[in-house]
C-alpha atoms as a PDB file:
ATOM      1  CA  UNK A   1      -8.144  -5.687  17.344  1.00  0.00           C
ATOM      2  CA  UNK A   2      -4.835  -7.078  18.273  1.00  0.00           C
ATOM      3  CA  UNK A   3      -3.406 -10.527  16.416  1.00  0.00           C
ATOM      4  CA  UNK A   4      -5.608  -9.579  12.851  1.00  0.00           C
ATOM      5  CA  UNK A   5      -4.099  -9.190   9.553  1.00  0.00           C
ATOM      6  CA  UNK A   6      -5.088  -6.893   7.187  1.00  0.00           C
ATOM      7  CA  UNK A   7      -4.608  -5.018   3.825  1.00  0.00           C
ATOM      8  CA  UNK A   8      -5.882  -1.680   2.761  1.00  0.00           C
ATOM      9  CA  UNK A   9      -5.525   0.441  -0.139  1.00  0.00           C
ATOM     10  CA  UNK A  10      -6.324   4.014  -0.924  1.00  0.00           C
ATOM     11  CA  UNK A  11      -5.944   5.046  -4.996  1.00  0.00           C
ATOM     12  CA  UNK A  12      -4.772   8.261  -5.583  1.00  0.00           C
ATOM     13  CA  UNK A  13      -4.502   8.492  -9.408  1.00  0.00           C
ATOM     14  CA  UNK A  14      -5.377   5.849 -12.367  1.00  0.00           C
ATOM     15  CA  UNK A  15      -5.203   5.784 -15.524  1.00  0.00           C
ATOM     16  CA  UNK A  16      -5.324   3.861 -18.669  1.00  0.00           C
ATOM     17  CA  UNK A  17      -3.940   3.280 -22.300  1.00  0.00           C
ATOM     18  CA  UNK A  18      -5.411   0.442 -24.439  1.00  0.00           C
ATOM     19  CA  UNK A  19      -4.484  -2.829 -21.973  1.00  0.00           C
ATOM     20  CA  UNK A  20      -2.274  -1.150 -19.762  1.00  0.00           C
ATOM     21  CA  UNK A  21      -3.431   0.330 -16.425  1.00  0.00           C
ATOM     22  CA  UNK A  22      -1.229   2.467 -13.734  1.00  0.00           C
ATOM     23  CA  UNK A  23      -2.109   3.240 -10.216  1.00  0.00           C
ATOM     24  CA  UNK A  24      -0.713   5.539  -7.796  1.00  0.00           C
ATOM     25  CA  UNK A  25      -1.892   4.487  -4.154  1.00  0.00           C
ATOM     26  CA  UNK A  26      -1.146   4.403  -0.399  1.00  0.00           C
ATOM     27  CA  UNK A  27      -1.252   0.926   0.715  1.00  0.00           C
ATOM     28  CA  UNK A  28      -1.216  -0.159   4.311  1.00  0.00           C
ATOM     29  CA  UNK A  29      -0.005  -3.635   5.664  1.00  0.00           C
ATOM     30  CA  UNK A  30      -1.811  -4.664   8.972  1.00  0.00           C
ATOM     31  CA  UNK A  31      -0.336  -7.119  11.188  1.00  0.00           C
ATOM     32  CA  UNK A  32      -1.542  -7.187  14.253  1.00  0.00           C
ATOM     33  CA  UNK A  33      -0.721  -3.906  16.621  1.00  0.00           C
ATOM     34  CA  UNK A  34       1.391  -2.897  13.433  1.00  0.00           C
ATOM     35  CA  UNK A  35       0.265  -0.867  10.736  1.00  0.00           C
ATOM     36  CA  UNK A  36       2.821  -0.130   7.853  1.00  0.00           C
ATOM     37  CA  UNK A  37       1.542   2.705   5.231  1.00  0.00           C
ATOM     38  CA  UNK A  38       3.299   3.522   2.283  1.00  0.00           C
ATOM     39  CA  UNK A  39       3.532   4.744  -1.453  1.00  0.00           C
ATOM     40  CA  UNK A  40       3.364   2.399  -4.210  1.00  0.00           C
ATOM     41  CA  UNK A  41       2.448   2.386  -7.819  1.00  0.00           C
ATOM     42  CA  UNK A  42       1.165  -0.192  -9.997  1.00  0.00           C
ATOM     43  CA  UNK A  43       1.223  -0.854 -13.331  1.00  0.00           C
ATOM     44  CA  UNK A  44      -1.299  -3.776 -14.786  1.00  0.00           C
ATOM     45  CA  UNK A  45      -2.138  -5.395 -17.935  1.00  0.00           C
ATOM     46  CA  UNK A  46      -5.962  -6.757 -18.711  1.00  0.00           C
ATOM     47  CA  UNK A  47      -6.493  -9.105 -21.179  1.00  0.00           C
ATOM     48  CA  UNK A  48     -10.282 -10.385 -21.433  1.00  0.00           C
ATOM     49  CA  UNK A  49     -11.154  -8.656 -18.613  1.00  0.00           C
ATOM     50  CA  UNK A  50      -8.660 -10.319 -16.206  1.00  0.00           C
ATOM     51  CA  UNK A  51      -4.986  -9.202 -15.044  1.00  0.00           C
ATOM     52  CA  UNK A  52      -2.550 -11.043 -16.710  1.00  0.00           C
ATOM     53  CA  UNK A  53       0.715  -8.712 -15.491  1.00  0.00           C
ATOM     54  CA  UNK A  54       0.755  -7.232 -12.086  1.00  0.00           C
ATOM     55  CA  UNK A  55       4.583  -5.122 -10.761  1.00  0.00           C
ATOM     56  CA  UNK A  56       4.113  -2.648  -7.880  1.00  0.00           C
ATOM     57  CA  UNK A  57       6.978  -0.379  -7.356  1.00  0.00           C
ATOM     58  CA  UNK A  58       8.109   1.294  -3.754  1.00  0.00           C
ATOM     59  CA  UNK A  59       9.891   3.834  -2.666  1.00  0.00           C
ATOM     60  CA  UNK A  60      12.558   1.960  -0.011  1.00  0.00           C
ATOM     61  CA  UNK A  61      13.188   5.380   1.587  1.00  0.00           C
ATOM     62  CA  UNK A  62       9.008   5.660   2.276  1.00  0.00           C
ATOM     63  CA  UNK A  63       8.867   1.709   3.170  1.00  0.00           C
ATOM     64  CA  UNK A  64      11.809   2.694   5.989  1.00  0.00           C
ATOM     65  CA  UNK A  65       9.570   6.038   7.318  1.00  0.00           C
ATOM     66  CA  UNK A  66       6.635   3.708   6.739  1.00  0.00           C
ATOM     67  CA  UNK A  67       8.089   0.718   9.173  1.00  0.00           C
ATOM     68  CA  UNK A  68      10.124   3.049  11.816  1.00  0.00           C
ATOM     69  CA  UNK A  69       6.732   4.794  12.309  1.00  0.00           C
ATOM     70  CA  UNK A  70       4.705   1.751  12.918  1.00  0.00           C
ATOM     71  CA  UNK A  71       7.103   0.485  15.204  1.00  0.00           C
ATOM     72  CA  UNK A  72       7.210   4.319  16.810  1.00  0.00           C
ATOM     73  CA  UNK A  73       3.053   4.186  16.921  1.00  0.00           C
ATOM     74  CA  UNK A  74       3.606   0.520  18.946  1.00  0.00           C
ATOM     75  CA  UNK A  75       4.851   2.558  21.674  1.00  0.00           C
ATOM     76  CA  UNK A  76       3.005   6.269  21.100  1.00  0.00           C
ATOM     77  CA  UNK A  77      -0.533   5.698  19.901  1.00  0.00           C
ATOM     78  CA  UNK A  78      -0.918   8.946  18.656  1.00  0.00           C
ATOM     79  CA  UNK A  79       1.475   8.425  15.696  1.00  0.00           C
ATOM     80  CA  UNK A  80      -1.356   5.558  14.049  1.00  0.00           C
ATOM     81  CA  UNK A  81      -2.017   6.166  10.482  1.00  0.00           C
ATOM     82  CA  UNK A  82      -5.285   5.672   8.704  1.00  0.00           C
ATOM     83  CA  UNK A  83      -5.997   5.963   5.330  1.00  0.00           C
END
């Protein structure tokens, strides 16, 4: 599957208060040979049943582990992560 892009997501936790709507999830960034997975949460706003505010917040630290271990898993197969 070499040269694809991709995107996945895996929710941990949601929940939500009137409009607002948080998310705790593992995303994962596919780019070819390189898969980056790493914590994020989300917070949302729905107004008429579409998302009118969107703001993810990382962890740099886990986005480092997250892109040192793809690049390690380039070279050592074993290391892949899946969701």
């Amino acid at each position: 599957m070499e040269g694809r892009l991709g995107f996945e997501v895996k929710v941990h936790r949601i929940a939500a208060d009137g409009a607002a709507v948080l998310t705790e999830r593992t995303d994962a960034l596919i780019l070819g040979p390189l898969r980056l997975q790493f914590w994020v949460c989300g917070v949302f706003e729905v107004h008429d049943g579409k998302i009118t505010l969107w703001r993810d917040y990382v962890d740099v630290y886990d986005m480092t582990k997250a892109l040192l271990r793809g690049l390690a898993a380039l070279v050592i197969p074993q290391l892949r992560t899946t969701l």
